[in-house]
N, C-alpha and C. Protein backbone atom coordinates (compact mmCIF):
# COMPACT_ATOMS: atom_id res chain seq x y z
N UNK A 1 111.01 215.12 122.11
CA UNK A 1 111.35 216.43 121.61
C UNK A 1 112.68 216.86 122.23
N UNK A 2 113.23 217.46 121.76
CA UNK A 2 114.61 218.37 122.18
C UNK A 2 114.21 219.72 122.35
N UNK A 3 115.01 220.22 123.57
CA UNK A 3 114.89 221.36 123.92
C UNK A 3 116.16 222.08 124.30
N UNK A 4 115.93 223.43 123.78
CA UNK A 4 117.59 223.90 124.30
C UNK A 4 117.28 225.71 124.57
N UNK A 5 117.82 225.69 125.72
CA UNK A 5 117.21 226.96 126.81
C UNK A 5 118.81 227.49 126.65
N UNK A 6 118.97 228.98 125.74
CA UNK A 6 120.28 229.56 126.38
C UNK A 6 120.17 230.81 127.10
N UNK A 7 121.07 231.36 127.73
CA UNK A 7 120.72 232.71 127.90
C UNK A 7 122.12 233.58 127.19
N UNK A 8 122.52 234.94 127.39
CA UNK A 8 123.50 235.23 126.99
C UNK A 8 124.78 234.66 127.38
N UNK A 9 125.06 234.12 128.85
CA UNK A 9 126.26 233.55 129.59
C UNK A 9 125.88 232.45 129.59
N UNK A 10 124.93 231.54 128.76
CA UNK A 10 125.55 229.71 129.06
C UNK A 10 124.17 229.38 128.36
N UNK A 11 124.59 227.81 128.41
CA UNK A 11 123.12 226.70 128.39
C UNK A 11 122.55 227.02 129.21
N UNK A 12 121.33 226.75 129.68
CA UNK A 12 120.62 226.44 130.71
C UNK A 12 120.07 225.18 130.81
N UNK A 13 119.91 224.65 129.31
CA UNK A 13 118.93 223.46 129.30
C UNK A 13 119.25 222.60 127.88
N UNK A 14 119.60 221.25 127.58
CA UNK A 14 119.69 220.84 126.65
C UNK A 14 119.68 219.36 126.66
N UNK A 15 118.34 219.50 126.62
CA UNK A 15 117.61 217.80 127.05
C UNK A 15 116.72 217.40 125.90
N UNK A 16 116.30 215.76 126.41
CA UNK A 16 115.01 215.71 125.51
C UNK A 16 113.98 215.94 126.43
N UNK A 17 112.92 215.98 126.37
CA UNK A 17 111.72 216.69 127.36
C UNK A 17 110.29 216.02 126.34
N UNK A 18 109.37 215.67 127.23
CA UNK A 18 107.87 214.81 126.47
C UNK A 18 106.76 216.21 126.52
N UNK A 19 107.31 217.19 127.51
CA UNK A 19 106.36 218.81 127.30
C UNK A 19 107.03 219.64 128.07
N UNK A 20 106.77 220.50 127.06
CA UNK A 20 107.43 221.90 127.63
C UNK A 20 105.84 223.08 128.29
N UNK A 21 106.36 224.34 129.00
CA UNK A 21 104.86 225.04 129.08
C UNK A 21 106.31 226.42 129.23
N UNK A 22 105.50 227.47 128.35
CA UNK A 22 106.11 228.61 128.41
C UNK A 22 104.85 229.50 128.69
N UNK A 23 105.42 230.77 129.01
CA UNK A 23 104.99 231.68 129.62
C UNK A 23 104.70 233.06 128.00
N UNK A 24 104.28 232.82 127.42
CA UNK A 24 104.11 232.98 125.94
C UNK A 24 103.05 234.79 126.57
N UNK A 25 103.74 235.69 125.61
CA UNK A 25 102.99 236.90 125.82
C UNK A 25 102.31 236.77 125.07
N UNK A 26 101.18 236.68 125.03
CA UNK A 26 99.34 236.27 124.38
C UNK A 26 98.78 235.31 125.80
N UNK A 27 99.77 234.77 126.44
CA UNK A 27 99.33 233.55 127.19
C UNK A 27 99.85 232.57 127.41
N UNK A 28 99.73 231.67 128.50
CA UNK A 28 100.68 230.48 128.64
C UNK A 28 100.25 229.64 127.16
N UNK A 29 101.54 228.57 126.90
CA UNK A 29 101.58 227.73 126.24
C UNK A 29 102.51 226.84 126.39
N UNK A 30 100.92 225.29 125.72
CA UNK A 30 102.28 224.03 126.55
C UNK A 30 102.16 223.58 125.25
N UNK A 31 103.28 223.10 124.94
CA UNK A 31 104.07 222.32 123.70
C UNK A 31 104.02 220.45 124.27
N UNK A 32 103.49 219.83 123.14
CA UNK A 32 103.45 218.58 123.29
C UNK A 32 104.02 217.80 121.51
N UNK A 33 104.85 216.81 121.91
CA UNK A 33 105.04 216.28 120.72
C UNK A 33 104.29 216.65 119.39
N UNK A 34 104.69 216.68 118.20
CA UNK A 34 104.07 217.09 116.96
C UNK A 34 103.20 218.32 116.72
N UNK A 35 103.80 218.98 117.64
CA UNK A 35 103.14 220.32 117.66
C UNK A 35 103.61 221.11 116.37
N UNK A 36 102.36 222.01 115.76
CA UNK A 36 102.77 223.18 114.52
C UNK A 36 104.06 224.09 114.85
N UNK A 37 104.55 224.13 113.60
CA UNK A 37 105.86 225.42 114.07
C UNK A 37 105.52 226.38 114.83
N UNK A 38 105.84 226.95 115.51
CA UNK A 38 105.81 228.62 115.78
C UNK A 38 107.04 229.07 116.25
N UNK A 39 106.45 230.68 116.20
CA UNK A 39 107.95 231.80 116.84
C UNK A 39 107.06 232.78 117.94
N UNK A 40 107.42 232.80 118.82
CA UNK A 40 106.86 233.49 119.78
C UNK A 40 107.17 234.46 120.82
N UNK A 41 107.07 235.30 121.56
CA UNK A 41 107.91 236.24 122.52
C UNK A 41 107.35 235.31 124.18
N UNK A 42 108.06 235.86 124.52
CA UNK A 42 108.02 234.99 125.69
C UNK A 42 107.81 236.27 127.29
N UNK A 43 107.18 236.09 128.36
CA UNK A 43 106.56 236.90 128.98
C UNK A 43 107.15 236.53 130.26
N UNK A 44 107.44 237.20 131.35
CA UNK A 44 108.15 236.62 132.49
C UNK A 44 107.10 235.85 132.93
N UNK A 45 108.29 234.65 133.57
CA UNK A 45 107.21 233.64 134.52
C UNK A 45 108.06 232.28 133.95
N UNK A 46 107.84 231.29 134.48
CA UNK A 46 108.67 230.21 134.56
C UNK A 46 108.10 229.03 133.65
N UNK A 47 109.23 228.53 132.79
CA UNK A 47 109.15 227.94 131.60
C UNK A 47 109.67 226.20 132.18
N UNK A 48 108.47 225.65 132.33
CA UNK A 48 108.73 224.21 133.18
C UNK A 48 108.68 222.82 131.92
N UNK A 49 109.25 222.40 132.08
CA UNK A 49 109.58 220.85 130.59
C UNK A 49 109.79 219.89 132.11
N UNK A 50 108.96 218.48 131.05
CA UNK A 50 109.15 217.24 131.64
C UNK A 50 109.47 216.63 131.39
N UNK A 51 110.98 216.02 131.46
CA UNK A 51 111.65 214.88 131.29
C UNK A 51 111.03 213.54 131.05
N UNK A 52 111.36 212.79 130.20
CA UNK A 52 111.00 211.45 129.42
C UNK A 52 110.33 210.51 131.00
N UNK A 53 111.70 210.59 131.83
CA UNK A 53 111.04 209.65 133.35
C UNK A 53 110.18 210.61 134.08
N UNK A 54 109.56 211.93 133.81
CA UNK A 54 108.41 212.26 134.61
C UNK A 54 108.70 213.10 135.78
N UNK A 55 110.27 213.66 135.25
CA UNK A 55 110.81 214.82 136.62
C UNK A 55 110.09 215.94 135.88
N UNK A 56 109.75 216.82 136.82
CA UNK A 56 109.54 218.54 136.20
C UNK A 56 110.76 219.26 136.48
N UNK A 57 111.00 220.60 135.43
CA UNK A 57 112.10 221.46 136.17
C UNK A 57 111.61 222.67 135.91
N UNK A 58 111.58 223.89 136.58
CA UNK A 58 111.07 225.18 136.46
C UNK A 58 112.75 226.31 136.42
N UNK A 59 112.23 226.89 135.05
CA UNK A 59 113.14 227.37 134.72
C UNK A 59 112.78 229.09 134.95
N UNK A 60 113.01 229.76 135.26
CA UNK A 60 112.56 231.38 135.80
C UNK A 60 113.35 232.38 134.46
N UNK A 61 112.25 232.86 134.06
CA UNK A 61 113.06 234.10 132.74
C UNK A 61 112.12 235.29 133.08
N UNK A 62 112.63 235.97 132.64
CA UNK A 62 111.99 237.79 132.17
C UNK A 62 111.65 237.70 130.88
N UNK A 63 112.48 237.41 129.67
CA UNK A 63 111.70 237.88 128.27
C UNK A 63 112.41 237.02 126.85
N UNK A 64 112.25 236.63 126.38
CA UNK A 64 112.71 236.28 125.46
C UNK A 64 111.91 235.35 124.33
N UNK A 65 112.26 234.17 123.67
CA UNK A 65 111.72 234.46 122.04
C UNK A 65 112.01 232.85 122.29
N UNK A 66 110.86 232.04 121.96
CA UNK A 66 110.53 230.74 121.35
C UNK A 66 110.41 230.08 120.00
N UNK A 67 111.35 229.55 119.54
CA UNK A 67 111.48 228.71 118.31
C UNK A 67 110.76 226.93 118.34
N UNK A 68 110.13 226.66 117.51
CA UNK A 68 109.68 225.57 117.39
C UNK A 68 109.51 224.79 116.14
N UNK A 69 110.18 223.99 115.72
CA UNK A 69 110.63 222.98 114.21
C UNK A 69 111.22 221.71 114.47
N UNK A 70 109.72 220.88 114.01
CA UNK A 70 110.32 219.48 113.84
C UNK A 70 110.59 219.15 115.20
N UNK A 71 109.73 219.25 116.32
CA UNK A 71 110.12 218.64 117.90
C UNK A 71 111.49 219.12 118.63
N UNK A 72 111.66 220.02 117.85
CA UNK A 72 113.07 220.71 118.66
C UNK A 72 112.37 222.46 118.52
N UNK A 73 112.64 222.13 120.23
CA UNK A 73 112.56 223.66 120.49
C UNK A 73 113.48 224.49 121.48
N UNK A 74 114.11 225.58 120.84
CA UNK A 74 114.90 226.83 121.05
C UNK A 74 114.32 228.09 121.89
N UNK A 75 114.47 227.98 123.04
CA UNK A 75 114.88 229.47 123.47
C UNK A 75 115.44 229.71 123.87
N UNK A 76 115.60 231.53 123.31
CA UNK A 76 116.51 232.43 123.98
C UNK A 76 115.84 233.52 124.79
N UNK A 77 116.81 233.39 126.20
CA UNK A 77 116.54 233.94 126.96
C UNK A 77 117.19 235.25 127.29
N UNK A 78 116.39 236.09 127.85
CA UNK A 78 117.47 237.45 127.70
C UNK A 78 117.74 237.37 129.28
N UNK A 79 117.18 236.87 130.37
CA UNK A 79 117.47 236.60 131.94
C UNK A 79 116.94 235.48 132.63
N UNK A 80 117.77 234.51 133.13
CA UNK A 80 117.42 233.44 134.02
C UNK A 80 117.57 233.73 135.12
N UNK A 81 116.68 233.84 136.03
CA UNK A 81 116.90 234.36 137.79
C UNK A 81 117.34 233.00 137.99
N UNK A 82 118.31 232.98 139.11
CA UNK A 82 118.81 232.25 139.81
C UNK A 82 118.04 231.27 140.30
């Protein structure tokens, strides 16, 4: 899958990744290959994807909005803490 994390001032993230887990306001959610579309809001708390060789990376947001089509997934972030 492809993933691409922006915020207003840059990339953050634009990899391929085997799972993503977001912090989804209804509830966490982890994305795995061939997953159904969705659009979603996103809830603070840290949005972690695992690289093809099996690294994790934890990405830290406040709020923003999840796109998902065809193994490529988009978010935008409205704040990445440092």
């Amino acid at each position: 899958m492809e993933l691409l994390i922006v915020s207003p001032v840059r990339t953050v993230c634009d990899t391929d990744v085997v799972k993503v887990f977001f912090p989804g306001a209804a509830g966490g959610l982890e994305i795995f290959p061939g997953h159904a579309p969705l659009l979603t809001s996103l809830a603070p708390g840290e949005i972690v994807y695992t690289a093809p060789d099996g690294k994790e990376t934890a990405v830290a947001v406040r709020a923003g909005c999840v796109r998902l089509l065809k193994d490529r997934i988009e978010a935008c972030v409205e704040t990445v803490e440092p």
